[in-house]
N, C-alpha and C. Protein backbone atom coordinates (compact mmCIF):
# COMPACT_ATOMS: atom_id res chain seq x y z
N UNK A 1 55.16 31.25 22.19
CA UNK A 1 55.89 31.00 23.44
C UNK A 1 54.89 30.77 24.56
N UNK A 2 55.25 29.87 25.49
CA UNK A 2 54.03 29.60 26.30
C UNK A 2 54.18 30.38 27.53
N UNK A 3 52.88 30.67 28.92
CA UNK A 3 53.23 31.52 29.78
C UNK A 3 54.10 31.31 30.69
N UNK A 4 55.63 31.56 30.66
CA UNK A 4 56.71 31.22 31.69
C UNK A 4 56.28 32.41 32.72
N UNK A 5 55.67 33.24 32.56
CA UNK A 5 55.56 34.19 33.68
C UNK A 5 54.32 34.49 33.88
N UNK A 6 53.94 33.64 33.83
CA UNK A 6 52.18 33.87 34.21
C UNK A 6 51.90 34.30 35.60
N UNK A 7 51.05 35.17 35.48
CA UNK A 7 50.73 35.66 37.23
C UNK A 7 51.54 36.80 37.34
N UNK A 8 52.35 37.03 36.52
CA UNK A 8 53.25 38.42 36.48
C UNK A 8 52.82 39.68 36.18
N UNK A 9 51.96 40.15 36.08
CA UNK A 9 51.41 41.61 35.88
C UNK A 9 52.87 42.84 35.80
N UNK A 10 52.65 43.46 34.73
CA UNK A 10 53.57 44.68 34.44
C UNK A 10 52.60 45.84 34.10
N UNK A 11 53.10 46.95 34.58
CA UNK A 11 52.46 48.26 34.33
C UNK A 11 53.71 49.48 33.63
N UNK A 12 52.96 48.98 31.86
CA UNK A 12 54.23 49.73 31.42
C UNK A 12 53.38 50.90 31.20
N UNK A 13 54.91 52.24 30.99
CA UNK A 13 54.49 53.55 31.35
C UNK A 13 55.60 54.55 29.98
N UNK A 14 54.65 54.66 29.42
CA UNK A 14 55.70 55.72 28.07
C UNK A 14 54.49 56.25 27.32
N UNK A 15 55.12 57.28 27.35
CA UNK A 15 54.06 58.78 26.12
C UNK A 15 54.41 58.45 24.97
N UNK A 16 55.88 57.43 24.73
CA UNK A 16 55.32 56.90 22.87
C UNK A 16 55.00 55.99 22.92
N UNK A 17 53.92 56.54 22.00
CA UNK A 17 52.41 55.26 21.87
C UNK A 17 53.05 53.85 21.31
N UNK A 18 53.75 53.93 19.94
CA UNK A 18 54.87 52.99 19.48
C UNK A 18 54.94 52.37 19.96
N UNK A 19 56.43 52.96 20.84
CA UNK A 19 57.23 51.77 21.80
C UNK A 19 56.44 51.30 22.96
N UNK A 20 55.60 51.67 23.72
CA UNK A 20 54.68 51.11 24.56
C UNK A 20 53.90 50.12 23.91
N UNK A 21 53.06 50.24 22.58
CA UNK A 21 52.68 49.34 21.81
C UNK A 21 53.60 47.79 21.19
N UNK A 22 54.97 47.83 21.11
CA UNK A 22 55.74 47.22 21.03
C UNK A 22 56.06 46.56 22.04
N UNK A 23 56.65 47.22 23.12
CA UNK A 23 56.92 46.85 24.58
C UNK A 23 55.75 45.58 24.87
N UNK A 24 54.53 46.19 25.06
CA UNK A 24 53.83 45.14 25.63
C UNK A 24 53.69 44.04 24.13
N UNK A 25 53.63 44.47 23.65
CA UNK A 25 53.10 43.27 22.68
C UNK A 25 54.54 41.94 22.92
N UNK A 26 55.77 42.13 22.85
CA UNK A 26 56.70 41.56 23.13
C UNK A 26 57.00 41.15 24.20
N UNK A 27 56.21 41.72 25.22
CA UNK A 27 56.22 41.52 27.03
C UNK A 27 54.93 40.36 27.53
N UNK A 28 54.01 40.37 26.61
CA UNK A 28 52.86 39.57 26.27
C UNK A 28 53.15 37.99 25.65
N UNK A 29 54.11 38.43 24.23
CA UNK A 29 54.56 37.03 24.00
C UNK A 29 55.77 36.42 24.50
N UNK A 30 56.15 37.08 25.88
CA UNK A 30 57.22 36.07 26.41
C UNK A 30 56.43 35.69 27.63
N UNK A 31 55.01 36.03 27.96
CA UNK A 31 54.46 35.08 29.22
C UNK A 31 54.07 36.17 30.27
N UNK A 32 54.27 37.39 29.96
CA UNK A 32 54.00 38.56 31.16
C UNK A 32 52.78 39.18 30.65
N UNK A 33 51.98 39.30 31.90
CA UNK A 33 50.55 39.90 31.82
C UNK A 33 50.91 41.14 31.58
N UNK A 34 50.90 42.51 30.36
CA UNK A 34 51.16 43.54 30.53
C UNK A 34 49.92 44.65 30.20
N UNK A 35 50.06 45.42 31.29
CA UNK A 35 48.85 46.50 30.80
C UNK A 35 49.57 47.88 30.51
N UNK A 36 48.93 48.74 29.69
CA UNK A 36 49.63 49.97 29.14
C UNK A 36 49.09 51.18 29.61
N UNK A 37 49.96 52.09 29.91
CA UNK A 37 49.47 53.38 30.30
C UNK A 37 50.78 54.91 29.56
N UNK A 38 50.35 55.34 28.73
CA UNK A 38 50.58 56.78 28.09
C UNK A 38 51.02 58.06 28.53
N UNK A 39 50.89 58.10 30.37
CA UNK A 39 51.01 58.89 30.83
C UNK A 39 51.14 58.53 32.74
N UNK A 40 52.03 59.46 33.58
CA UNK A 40 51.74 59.33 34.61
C UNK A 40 50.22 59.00 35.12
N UNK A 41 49.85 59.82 34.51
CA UNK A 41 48.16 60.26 35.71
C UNK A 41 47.22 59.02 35.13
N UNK A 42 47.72 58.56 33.28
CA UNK A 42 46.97 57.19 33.77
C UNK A 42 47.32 55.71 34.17
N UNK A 43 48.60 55.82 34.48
CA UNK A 43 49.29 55.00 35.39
C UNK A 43 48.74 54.84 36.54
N UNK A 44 48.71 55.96 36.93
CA UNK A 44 48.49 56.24 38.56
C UNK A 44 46.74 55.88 38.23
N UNK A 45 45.82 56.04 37.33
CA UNK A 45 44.65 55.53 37.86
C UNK A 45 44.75 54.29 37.47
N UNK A 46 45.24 53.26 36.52
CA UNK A 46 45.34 52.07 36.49
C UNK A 46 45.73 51.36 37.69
N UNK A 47 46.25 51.79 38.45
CA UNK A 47 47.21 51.03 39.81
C UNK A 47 46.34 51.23 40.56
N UNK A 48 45.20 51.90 40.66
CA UNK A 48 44.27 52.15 41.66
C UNK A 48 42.74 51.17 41.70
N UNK A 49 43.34 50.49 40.10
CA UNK A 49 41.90 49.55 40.19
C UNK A 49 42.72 47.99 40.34
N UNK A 50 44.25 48.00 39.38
CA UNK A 50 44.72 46.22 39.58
C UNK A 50 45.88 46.60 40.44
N UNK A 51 46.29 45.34 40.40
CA UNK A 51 47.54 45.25 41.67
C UNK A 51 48.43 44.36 40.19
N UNK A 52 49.91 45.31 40.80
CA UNK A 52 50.25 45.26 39.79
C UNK A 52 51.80 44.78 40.56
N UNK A 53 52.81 43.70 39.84
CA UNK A 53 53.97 43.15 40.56
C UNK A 53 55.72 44.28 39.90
N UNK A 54 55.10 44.84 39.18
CA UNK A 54 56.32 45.65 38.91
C UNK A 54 55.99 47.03 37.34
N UNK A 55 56.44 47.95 37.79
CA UNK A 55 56.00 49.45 36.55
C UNK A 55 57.42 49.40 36.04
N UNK A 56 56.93 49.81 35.02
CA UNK A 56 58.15 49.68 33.89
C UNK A 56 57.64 51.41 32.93
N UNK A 57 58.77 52.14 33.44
CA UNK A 57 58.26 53.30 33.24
C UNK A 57 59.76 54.06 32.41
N UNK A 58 58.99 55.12 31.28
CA UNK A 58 60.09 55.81 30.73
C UNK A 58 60.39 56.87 31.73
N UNK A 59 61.79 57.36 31.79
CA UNK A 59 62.20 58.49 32.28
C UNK A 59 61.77 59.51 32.21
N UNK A 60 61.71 60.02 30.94
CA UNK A 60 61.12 61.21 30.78
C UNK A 60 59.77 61.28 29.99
N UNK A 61 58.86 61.66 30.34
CA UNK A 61 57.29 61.93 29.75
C UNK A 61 57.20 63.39 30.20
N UNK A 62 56.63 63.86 29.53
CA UNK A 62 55.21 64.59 29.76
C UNK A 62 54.44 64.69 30.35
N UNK A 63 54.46 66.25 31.41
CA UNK A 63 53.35 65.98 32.49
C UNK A 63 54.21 65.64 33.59
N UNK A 64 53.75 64.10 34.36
CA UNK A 64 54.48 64.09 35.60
C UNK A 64 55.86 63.27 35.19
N UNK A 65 56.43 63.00 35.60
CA UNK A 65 57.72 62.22 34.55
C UNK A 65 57.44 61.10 35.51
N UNK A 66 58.52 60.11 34.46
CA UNK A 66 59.11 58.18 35.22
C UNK A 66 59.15 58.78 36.48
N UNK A 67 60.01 59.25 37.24
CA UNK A 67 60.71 59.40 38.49
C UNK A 67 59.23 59.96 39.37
N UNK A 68 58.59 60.83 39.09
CA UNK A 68 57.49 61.27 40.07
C UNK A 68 56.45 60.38 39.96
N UNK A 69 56.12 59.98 39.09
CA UNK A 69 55.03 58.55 38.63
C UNK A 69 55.58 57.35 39.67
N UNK A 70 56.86 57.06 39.53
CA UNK A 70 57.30 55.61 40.59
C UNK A 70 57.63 55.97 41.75
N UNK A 71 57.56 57.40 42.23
CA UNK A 71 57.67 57.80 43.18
C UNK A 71 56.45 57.38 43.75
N UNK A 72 55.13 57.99 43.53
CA UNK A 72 53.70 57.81 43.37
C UNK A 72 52.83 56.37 43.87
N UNK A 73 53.39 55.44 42.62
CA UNK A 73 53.27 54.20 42.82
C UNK A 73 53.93 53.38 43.79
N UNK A 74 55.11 54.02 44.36
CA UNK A 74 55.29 53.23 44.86
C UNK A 74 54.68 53.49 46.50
N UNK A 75 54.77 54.63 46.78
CA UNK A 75 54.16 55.17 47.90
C UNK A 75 52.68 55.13 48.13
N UNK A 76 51.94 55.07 46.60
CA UNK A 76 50.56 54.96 46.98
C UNK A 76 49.71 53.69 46.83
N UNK A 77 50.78 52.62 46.43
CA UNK A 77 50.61 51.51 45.73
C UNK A 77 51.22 50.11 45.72
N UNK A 78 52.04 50.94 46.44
CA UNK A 78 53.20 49.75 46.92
C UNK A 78 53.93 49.29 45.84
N UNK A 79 53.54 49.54 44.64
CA UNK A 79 54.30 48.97 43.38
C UNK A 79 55.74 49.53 42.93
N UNK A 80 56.49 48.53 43.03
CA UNK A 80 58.50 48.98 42.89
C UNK A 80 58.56 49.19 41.02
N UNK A 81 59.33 49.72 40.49
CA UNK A 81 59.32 50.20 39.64
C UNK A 81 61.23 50.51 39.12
N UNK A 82 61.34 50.06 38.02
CA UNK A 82 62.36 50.15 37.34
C UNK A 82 62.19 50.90 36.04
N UNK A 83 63.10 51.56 35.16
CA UNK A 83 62.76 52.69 34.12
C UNK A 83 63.58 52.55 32.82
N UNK A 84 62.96 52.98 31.84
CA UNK A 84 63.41 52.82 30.06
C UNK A 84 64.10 54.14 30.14
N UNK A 85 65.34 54.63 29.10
CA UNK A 85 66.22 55.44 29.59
C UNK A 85 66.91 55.73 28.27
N UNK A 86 66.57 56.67 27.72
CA UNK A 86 67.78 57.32 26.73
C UNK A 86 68.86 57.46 27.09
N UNK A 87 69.94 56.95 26.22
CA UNK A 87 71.52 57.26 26.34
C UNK A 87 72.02 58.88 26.54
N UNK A 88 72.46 58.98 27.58
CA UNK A 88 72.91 60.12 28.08
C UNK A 88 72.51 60.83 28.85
N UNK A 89 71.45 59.89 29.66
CA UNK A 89 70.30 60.37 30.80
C UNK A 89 70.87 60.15 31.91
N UNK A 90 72.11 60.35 32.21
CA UNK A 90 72.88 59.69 33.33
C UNK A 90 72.84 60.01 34.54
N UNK A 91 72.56 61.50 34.75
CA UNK A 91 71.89 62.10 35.73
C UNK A 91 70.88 61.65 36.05
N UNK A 92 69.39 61.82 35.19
CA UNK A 92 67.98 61.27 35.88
C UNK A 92 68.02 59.81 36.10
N UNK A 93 68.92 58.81 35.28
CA UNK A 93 68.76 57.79 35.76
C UNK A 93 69.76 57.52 37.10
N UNK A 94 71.00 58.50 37.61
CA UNK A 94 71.01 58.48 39.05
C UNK A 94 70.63 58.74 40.02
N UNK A 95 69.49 59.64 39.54
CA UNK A 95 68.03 60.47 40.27
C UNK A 95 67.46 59.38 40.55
N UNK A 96 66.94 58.59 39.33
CA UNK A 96 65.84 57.70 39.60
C UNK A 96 65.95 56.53 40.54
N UNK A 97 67.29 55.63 40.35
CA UNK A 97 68.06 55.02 41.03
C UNK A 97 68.16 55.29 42.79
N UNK A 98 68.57 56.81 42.66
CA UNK A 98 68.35 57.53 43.96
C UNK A 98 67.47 57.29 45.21
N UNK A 99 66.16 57.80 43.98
CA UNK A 99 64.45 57.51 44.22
C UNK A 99 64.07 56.54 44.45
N UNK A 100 64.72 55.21 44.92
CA UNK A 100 64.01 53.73 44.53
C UNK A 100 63.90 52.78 44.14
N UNK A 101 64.26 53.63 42.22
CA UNK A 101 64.24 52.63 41.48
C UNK A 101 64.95 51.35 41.21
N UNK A 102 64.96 50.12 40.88
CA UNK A 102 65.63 48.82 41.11
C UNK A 102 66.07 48.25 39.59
N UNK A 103 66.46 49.95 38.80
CA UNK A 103 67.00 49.37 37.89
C UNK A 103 66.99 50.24 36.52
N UNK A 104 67.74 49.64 35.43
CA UNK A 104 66.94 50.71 34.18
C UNK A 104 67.19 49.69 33.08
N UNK A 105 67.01 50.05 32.16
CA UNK A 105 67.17 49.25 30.75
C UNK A 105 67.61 50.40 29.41
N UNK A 106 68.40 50.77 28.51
CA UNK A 106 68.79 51.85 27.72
C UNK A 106 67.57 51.61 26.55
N UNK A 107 66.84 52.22 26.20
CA UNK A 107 66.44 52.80 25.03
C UNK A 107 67.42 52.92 23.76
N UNK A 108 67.17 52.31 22.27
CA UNK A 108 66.02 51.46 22.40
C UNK A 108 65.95 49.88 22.82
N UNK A 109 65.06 49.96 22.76
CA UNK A 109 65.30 48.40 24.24
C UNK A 109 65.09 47.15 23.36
N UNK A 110 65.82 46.32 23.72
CA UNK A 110 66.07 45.18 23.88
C UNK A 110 65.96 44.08 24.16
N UNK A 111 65.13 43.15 23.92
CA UNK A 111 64.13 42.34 24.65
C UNK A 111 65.02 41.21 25.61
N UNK A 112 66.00 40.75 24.84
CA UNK A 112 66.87 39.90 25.88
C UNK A 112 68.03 40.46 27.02
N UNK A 113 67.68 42.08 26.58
CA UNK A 113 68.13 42.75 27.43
C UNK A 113 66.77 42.97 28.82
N UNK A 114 65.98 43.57 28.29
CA UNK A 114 64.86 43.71 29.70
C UNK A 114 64.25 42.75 30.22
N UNK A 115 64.37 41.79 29.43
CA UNK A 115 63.48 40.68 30.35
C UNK A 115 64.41 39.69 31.74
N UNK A 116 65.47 40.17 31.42
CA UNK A 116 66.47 40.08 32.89
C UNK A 116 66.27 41.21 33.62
N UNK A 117 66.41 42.08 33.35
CA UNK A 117 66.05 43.52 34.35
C UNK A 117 65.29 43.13 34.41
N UNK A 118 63.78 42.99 34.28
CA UNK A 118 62.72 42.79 34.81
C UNK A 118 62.69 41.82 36.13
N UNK A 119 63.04 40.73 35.57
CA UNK A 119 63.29 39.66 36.56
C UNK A 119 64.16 39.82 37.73
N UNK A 120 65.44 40.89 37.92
CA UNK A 120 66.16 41.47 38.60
C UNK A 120 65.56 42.31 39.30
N UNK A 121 64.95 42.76 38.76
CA UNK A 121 63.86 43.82 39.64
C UNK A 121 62.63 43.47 40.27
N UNK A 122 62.25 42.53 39.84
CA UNK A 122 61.51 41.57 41.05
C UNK A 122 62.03 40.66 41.95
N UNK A 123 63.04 40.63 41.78
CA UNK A 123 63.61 40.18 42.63
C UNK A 123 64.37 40.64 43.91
N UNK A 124 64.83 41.81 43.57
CA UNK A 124 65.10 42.81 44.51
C UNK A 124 64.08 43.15 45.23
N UNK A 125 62.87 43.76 45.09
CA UNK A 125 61.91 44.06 44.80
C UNK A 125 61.16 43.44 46.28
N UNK A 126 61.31 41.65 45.86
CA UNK A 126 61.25 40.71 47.18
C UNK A 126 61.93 41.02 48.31
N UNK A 127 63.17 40.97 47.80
CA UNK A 127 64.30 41.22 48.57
C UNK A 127 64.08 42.46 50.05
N UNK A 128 63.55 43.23 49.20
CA UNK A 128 63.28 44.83 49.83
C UNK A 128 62.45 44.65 50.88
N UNK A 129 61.28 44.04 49.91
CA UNK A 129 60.08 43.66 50.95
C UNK A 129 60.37 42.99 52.42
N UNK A 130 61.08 41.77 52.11
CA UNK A 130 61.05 40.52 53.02
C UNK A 130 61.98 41.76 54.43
N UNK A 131 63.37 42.80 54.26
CA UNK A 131 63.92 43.62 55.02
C UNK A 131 62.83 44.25 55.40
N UNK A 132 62.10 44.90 54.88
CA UNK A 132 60.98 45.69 55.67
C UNK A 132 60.31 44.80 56.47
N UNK A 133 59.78 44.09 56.33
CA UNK A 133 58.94 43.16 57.14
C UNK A 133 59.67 42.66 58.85
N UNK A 134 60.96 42.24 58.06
CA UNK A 134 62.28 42.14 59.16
C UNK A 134 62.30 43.11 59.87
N UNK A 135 62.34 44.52 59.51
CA UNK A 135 62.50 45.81 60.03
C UNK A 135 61.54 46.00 61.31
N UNK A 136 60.33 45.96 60.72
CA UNK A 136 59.21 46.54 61.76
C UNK A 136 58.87 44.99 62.41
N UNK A 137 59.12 43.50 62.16
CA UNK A 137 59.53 42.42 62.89
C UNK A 137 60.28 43.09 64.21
N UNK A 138 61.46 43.70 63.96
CA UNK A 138 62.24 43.64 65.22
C UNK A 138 61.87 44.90 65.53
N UNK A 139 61.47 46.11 65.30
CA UNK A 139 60.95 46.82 65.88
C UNK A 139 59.93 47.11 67.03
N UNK A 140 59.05 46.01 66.67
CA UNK A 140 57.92 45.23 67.32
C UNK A 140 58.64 44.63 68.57
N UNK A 141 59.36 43.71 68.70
CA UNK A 141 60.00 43.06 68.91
C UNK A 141 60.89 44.02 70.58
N UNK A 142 61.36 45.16 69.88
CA UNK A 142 62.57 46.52 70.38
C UNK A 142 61.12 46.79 71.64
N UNK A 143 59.62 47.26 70.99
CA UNK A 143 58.99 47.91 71.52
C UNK A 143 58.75 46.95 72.70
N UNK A 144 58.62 45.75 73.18
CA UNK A 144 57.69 44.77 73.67
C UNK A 144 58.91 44.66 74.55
N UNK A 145 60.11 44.79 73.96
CA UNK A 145 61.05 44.45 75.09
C UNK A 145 61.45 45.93 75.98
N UNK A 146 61.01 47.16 75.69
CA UNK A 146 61.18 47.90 76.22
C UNK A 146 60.14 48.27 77.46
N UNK A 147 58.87 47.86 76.71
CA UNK A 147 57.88 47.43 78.01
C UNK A 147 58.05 46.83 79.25
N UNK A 148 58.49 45.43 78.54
CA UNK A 148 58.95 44.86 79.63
C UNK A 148 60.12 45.20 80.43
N UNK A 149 61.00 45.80 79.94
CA UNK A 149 61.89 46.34 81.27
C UNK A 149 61.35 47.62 82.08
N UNK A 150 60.47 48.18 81.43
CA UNK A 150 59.80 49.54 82.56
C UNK A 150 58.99 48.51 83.59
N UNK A 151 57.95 47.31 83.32
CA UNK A 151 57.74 46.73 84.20
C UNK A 151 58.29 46.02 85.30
N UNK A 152 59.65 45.61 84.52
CA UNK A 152 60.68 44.95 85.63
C UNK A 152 61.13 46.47 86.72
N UNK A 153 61.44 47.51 86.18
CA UNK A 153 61.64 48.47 86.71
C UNK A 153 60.49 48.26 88.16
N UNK A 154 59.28 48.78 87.31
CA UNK A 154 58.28 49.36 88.50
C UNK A 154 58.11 48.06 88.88
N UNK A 155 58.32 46.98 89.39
CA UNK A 155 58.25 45.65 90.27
C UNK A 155 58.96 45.73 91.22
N UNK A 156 60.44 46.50 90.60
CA UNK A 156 61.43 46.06 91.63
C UNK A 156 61.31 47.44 92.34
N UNK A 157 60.73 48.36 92.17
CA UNK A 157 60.45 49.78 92.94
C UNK A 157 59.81 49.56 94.48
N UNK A 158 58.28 48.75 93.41
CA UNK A 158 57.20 49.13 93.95
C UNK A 158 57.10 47.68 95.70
N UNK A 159 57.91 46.88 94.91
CA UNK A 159 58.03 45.68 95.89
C UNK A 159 59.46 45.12 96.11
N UNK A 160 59.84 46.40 96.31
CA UNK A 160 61.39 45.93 96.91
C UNK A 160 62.58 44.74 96.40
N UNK A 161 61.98 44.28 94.92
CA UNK A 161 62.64 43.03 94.52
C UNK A 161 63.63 43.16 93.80
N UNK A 162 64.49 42.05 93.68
CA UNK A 162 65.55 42.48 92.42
C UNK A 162 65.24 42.00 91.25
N UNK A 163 65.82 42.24 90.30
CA UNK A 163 65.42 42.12 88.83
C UNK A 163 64.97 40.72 88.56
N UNK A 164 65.51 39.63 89.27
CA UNK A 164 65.09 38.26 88.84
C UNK A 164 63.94 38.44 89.25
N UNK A 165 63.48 38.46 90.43
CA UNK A 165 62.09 38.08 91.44
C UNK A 165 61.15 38.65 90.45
N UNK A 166 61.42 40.23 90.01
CA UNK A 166 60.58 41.36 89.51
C UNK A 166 60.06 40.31 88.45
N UNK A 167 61.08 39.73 87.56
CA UNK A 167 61.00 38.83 86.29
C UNK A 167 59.63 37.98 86.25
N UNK A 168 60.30 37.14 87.58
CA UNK A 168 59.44 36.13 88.18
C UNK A 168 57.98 36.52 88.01
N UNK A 169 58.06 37.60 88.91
CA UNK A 169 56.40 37.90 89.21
C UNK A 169 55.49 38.46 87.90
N UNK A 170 56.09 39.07 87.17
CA UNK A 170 55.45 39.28 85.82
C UNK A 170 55.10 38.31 85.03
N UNK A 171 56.06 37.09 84.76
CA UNK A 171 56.18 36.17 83.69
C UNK A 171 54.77 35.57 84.60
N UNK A 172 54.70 35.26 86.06
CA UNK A 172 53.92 34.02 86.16
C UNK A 172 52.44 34.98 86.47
N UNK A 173 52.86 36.80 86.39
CA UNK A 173 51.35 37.25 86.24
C UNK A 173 50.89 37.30 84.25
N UNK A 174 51.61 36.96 83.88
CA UNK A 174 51.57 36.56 82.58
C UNK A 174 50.86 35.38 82.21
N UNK A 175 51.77 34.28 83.10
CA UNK A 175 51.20 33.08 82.89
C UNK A 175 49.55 32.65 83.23
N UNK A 176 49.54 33.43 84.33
CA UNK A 176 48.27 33.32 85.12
C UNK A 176 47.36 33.78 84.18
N UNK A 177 47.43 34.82 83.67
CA UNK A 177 46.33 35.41 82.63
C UNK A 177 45.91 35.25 80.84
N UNK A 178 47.34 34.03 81.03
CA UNK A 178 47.44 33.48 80.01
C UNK A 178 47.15 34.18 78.44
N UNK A 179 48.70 34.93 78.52
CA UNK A 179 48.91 36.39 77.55
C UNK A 179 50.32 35.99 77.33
N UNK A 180 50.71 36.77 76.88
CA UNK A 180 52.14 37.18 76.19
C UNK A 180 52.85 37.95 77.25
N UNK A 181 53.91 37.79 77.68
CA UNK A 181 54.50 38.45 78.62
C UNK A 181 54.78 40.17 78.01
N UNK A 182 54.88 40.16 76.93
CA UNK A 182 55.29 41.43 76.58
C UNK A 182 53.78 42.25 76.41
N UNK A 183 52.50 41.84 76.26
CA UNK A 183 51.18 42.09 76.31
C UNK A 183 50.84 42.45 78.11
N UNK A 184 51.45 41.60 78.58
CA UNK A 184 51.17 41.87 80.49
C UNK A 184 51.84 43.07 80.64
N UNK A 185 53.26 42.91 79.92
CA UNK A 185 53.82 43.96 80.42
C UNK A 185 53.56 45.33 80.13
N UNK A 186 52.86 45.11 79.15
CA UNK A 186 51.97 46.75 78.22
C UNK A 186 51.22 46.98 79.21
N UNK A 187 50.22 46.48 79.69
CA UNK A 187 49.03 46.51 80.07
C UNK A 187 49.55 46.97 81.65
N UNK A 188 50.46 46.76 82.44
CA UNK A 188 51.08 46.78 83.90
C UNK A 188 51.38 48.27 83.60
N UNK A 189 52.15 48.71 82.50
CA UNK A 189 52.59 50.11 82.44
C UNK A 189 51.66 50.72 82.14
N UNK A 190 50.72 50.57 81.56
CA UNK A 190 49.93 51.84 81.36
C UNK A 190 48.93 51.46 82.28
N UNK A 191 48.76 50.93 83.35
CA UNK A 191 47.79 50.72 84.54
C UNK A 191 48.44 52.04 85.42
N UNK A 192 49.83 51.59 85.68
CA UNK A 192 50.32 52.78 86.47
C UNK A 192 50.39 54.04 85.93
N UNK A 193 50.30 54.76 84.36
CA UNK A 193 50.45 55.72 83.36
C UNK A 193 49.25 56.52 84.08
N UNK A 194 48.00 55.11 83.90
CA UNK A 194 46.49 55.61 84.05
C UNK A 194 46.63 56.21 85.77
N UNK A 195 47.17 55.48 86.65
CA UNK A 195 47.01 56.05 88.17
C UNK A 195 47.74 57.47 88.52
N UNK A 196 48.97 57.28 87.84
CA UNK A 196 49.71 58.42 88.03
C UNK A 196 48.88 60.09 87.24
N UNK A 197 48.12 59.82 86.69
CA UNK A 197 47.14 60.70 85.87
C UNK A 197 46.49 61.58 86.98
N UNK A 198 46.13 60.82 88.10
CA UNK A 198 44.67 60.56 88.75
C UNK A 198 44.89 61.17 89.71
């Protein structure tokens, strides 16, 4: 089979040697770069040397389990993570789910079964990302505009103006210094932060 998923890196994660041995070997010949790890802790040092696009981890291991491992990774690593799952795990896999995770696949697994979860889970995965980015986008965004109204504030205090004029005089001391109005307006408030100190 040739590489349909090339550039895809997987970080699979199971204490049986077997099915991890299987897993990737079958995750390998459908086009996915897969590397193997036996245990949380050497998960967690594998992720610390490659960058890895999605962990594919059993539920339950030995040691640190699926759920504290993708907890781990994903917090220390940024790597999203979906989980292999014995029938009747219905609890930890609503734990895990809970935790993060973007998905599961039942044990024993299935290849035309996971290689859609997989793909589902990178895709979400994006999904997640692109909202975060959005998130602290408009957050950024929340902060710069909150600046600027303490400056419109102290304009219209300090020089008797009303909110347009105040506008006025910022945007074109903006312009003048050839900045970002919401950068002038940082810089105006904490000029007065710094005097009022003094």
């Amino acid at each position: 089979m040739g590489c349909i998923m090339s550039g895809i890196r997987l970080l699979l994660v199971d204490d049986d040697r077997l099915v991890l041995a299987t897993l990737a070997r079958n995750l390998r010949d459908a086009g996915y770069d897969a590397e193997t790890a036996d245990s949380g802790e050497a998960a967690l040092e594998l992720a610390a040397s490659l960058r890895f696009d999605l962990a594919v981890l059993d539920i339950r291991m030995a040691g640190l389990s699926g759920i504290e491992t993708a907890q781990r990774l994903r917090a220390e690593h940024a790597i999203p993570a979906m989980f292999l799952s014995a029938y009747g795990e219905r609890e930890l896999v609503q734990q895990a789910v809970t935790g993060g995770g973007l998905g599961y696949v039942l044990k024993p697994v299935d290849m035309p079964q996971l290689i859609p979860a997989i793909e589902t889970a990178r895709a979400r995965a994006r999904d997640l990302a692109a909202l975060l980015e959005e998130q602290s986008h408009f957050e950024r965004t929340l902060a710069g505009g909150r600046r600027t109204n303490v400056a419109i504030g102290i304009l219209m205090e300090r020089h008797r103006l009303d909110e347009a004029a105040a506008f006025e005089v910022l945007r074109n001391g903006a312009r003048s210094a050839r900045r970002k109005l919401e950068d002038h307006a940082g810089d105006l408030v904490m000029a007065l932060e710094r005097m009022n100190l003094h």
